[in-house]
Protein backbone atom coordinates (compact mmCIF):
# COMPACT_ATOMS: atom_id res chain seq x y z
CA UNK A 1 -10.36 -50.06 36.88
CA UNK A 2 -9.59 -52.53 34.73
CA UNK A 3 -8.64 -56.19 35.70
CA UNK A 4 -7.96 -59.41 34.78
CA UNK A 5 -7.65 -63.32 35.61
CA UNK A 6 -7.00 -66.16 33.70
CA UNK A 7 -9.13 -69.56 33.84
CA UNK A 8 -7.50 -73.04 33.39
CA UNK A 9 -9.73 -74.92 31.05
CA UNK A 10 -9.43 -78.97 31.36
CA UNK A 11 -10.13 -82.05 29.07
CA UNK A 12 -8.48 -80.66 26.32
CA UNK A 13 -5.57 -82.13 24.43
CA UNK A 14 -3.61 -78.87 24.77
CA UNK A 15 -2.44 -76.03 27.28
CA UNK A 16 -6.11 -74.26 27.02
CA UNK A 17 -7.02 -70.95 28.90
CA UNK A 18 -9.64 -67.74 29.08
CA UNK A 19 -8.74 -64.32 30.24
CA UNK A 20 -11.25 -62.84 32.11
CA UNK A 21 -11.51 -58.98 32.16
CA UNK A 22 -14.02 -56.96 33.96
CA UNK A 23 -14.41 -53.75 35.20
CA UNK A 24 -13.81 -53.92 39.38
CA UNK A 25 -16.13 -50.60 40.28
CA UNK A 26 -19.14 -51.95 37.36
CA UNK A 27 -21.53 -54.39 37.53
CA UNK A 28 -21.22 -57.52 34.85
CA UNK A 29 -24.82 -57.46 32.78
CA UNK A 30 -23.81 -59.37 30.42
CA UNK A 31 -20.82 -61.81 28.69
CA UNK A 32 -18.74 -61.49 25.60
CA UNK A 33 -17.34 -64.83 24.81
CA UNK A 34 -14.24 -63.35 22.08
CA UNK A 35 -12.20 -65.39 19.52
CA UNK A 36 -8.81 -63.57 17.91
CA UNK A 37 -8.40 -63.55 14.44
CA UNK A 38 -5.29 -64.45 12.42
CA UNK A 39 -6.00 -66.71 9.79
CA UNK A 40 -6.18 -69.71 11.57
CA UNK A 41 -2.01 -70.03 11.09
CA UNK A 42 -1.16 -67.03 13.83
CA UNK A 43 -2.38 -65.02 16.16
CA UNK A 44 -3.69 -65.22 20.41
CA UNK A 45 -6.21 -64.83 22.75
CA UNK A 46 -4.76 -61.53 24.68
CA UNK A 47 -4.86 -59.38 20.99
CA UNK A 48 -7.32 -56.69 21.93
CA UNK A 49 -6.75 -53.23 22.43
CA UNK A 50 -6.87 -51.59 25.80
CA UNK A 51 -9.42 -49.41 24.37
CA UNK A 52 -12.04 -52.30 23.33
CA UNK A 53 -11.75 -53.50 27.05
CA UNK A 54 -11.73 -50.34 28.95
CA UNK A 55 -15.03 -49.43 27.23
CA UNK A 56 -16.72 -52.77 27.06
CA UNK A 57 -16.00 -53.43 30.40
CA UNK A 58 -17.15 -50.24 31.93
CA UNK A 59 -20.65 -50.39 29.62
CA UNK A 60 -20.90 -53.04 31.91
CA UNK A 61 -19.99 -56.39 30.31
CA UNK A 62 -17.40 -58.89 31.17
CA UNK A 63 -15.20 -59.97 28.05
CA UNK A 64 -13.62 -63.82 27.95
CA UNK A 65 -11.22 -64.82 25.65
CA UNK A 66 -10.95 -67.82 24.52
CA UNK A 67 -8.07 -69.93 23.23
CA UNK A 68 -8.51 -72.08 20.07
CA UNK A 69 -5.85 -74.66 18.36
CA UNK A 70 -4.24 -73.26 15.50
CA UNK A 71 -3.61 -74.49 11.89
CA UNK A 72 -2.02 -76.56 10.24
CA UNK A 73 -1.34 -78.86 13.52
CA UNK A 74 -5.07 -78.35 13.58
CA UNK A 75 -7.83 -78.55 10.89
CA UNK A 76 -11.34 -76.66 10.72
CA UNK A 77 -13.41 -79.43 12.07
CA UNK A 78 -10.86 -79.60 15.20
CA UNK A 79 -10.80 -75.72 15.41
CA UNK A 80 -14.44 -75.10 14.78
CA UNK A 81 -15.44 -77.94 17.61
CA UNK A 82 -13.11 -76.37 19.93
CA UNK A 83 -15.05 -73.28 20.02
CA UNK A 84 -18.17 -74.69 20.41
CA UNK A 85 -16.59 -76.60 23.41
CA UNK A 86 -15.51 -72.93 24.84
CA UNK A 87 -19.06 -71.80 24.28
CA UNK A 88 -20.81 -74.93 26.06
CA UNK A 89 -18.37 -74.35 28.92
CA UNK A 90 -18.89 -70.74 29.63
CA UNK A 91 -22.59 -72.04 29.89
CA UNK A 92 -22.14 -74.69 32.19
CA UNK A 93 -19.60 -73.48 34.06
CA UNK A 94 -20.64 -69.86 34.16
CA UNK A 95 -19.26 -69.64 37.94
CA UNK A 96 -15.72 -69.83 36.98
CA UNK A 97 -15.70 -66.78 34.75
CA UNK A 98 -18.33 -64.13 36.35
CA UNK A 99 -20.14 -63.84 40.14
CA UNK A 100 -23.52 -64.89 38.28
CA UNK A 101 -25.23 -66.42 35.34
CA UNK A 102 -25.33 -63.68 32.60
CA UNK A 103 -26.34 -63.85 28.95
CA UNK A 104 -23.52 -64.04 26.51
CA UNK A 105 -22.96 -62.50 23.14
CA UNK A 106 -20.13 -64.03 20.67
CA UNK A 107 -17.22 -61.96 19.37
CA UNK A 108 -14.95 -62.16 17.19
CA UNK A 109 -12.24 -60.37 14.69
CA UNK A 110 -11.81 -61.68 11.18
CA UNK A 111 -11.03 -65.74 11.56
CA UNK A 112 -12.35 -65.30 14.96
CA UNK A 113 -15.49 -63.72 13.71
CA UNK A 114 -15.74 -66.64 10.78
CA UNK A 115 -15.76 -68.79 14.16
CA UNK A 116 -18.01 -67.19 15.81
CA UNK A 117 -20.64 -67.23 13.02
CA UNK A 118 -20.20 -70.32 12.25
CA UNK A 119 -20.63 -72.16 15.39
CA UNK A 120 -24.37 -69.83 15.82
CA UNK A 121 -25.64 -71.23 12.38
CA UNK A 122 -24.34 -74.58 12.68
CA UNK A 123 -23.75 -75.66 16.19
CA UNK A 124 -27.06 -76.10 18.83
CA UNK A 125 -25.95 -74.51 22.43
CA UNK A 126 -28.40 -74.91 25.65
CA UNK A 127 -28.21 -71.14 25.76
CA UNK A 128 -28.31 -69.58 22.03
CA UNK A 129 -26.07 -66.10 22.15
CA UNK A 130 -27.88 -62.98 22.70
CA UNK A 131 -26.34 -61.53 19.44
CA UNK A 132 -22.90 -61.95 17.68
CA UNK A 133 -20.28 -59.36 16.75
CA UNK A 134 -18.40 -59.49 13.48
CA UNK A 135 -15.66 -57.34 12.86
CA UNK A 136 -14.46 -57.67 9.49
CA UNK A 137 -15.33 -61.92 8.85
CA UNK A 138 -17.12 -63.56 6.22
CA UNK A 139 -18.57 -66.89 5.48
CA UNK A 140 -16.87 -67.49 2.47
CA UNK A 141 -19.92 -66.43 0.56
CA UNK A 142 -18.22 -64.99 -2.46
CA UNK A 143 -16.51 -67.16 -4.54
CA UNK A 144 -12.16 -67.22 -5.57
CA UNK A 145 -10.93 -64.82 -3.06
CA UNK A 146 -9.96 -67.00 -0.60
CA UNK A 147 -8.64 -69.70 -2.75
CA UNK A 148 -6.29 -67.16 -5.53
CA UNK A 149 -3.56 -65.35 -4.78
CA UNK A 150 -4.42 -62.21 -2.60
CA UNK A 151 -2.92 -59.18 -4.75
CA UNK A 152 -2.53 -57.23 -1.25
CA UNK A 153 0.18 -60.04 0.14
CA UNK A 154 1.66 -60.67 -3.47
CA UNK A 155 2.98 -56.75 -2.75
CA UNK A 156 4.85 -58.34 0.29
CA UNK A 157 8.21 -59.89 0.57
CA UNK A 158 8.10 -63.90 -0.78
CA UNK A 159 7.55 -66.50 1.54
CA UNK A 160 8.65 -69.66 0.81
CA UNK A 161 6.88 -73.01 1.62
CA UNK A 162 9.13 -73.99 3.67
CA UNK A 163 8.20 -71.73 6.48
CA UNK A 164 5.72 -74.44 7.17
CA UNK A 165 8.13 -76.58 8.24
CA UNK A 166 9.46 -74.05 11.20
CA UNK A 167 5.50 -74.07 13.09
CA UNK A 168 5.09 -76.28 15.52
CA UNK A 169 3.79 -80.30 14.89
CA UNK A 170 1.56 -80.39 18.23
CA UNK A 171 -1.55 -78.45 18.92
CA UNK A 172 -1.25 -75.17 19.84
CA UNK A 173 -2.92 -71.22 20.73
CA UNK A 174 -0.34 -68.69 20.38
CA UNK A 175 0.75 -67.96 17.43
CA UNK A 176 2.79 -65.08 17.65
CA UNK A 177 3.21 -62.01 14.89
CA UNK A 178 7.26 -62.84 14.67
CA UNK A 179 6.87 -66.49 14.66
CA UNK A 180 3.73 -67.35 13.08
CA UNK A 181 2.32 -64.91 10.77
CA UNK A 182 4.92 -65.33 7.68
CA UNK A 183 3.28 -68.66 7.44
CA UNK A 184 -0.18 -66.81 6.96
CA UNK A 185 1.30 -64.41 4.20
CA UNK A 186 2.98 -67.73 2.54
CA UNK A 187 -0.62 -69.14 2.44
CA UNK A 188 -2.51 -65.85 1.07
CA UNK A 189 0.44 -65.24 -1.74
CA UNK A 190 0.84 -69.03 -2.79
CA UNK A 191 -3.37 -69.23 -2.97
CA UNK A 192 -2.89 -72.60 -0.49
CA UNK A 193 -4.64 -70.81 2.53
CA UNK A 194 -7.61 -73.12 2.75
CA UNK A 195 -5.49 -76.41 2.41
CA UNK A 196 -3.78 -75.57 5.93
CA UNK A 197 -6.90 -76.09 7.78
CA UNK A 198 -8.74 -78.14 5.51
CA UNK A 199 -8.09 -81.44 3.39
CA UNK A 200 -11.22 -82.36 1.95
CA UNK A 201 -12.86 -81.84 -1.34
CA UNK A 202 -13.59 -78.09 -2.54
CA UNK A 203 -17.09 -78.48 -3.13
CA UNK A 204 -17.31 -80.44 0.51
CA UNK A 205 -15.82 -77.34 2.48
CA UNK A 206 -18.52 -74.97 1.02
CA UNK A 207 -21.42 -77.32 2.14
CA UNK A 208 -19.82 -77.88 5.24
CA UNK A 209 -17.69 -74.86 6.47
CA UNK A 210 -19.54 -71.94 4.45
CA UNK A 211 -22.16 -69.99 5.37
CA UNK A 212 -23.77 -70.84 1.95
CA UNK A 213 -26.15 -73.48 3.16
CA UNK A 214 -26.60 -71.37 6.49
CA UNK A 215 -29.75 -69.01 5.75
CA UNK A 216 -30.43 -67.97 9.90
CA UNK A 217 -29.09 -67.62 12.86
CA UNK A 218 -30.22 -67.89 16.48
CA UNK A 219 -30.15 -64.26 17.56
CA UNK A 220 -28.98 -60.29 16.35
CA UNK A 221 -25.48 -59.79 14.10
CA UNK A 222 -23.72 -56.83 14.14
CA UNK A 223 -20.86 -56.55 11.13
CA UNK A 224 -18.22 -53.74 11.22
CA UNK A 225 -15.93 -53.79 7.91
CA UNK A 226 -13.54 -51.18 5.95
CA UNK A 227 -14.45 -50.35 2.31
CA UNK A 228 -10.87 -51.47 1.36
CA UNK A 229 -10.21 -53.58 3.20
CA UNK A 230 -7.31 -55.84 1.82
CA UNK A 231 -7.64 -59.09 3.40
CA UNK A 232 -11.90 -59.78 2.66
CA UNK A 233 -13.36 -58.42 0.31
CA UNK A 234 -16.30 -55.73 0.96
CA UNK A 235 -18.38 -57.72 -1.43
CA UNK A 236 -18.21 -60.58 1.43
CA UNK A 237 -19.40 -57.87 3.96
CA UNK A 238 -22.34 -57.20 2.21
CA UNK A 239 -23.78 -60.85 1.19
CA UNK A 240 -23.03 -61.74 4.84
CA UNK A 241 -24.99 -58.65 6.15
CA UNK A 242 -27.43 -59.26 3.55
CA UNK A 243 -28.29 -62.98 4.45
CA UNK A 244 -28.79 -62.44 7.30
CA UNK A 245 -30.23 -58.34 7.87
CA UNK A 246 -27.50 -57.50 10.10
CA UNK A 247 -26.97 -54.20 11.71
CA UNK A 248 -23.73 -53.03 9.54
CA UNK A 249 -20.91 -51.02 10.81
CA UNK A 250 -18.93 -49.37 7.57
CA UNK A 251 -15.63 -47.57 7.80
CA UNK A 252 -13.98 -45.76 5.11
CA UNK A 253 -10.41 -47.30 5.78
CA UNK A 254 -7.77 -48.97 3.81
CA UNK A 255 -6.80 -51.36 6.76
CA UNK A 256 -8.36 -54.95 7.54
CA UNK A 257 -8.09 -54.68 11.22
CA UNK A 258 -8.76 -50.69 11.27
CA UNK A 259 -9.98 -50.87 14.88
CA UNK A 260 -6.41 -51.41 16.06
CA UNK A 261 -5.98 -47.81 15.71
CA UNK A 262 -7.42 -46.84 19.14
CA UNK A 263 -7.11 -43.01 17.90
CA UNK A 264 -9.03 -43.55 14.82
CA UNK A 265 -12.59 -41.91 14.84
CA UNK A 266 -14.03 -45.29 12.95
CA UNK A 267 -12.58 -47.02 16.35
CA UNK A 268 -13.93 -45.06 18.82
CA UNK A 269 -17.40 -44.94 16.91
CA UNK A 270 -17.05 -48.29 16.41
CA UNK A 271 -17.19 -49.18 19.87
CA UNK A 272 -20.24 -46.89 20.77
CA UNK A 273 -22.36 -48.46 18.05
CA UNK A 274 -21.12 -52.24 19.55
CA UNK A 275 -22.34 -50.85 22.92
CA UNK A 276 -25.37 -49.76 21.50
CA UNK A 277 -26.14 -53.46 19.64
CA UNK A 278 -25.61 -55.33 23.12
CA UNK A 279 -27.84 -53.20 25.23
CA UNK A 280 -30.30 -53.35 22.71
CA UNK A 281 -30.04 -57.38 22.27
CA UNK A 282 -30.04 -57.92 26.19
């Protein structure tokens, strides 16, 4: 069966928790530290399908997921640092989310996944992942997409600027779908998605927050994406799966999330091909 407990996380300068869900008649092998997607601007922590947790959890591993402070009150370098702080403290303070030390993979679902890869190639843990999951991120390897107008949300209702103004001014994780996520469509149709979390020069955030200068990583990657997907472009798939020989996971859908479909075939295969990666990486 199924259950669940939250973890209080201190030292940090907001409300920060993990969910904890394990299976109570399977033994933990292993850790899967997860980060929701959402753009940075929406999106929270308890996002996953009931599917993704009953099977994970009954393969045997124990999935945490992690809050992270959202844009614009927070930028990349606050987000990205955050994350690595969740990391180091699953490490140290393995005893408050499982009944043992276990080896830990990274997951995570589009921004989550950009997260996730990019703390691996840039950040240095104690404990280096066993292997990271990305479903449907990138590294912002290919060049305009991210920074033009994305025809997909230009076929959506305007947003006006000023929906800015109605997120919150203090740091914050939950960023729900009704309150939050007009502010990510603003930011896609306007082209003005990187300047929420970022306020530097353009050539700075490649060097810096790209995986462009990033040519390893510490350990297996396993990339799922849809061939239409409407949010990344496949093209960013493949150079990311490419650079670094990454076991790929291709669905022929039109959706960027596709997985939350738990009927879909592509989901449920999905998931045995991710169960597959970790026992092999252990």
């Amino acid at each position: 069966m199924l259950i669940n407990r939250t973890v209080s996380i201190f030292d940090t300068p907001f409300e920060k928790k993990a969910i904890v869900y394990k299976d109570s008649e399977t033994a933990c092998k292993g850790s899967i530290l997860y980060f929701h997607g959402g753009g940075f601007l929406y999106g929270q922590k308890e996002d996953l399908p009931d599917l993704h947790l009953t099977t994970l959890t009954k393969a045997g591993f124990a999935v945490i997921s992690f809050d992270y402070p959202l844009a614009p009150a927070a930028d990349i370098d606050q987000i990205l640092s955050d994350v690595c702080q969740s990391i180091s403290h699953y490490i140290d303070h393995s005893e408050l989310y499982v009944d043992e030390p276990l080896p830990y993979f990274l997951w995570g679902r589009s921004a989550g996944a950009y997260l996730c890869l990019l703390a691996g190639a840039k950040a240095t843990f104690k404990e280096a992942p066993k292997g990271i999951l990305s479903y449907y991120g990138y590294g912002f390897l290919c060049d305009l997409w991210f920074e033009q107008p994305a025809p997909y949300h230009c076929t959506l209702p305007r947003v006006d600027v000023s929906i800015l103004q109605t997120l919150p001014q203090e740091l914050h994780a939950n960023g729900a779908l009704d309150t939050h996520y007009s502010a990510y469509v603003y930011a896609r149709q306007s082209g003005q998605w990187i300047s929420q979390f970022y306020h530097g020069k353009s050539k700075d955030f490649l060097l810096n927050y790209s995986l462009r200068a990033s040519s390893q990583m510490p350990c297996p990657l396993f990339c799922a994406h849809s061939t239409n997907d409407p949010d990344v472009p496949y093209e960013e798939f493949t150079k990311l799966c490419d650079l670094y020989q990454a076991k790929r996971f291709v669905a022929s859908e039109k959706a960027h999330d596709f997985d939350r479909n738990e009927n879909s075939f592509f989901t449920k295969l999905l998931l045995k091909d991710t169960i597959g990666f970790l026992t092999e990486s252990l």
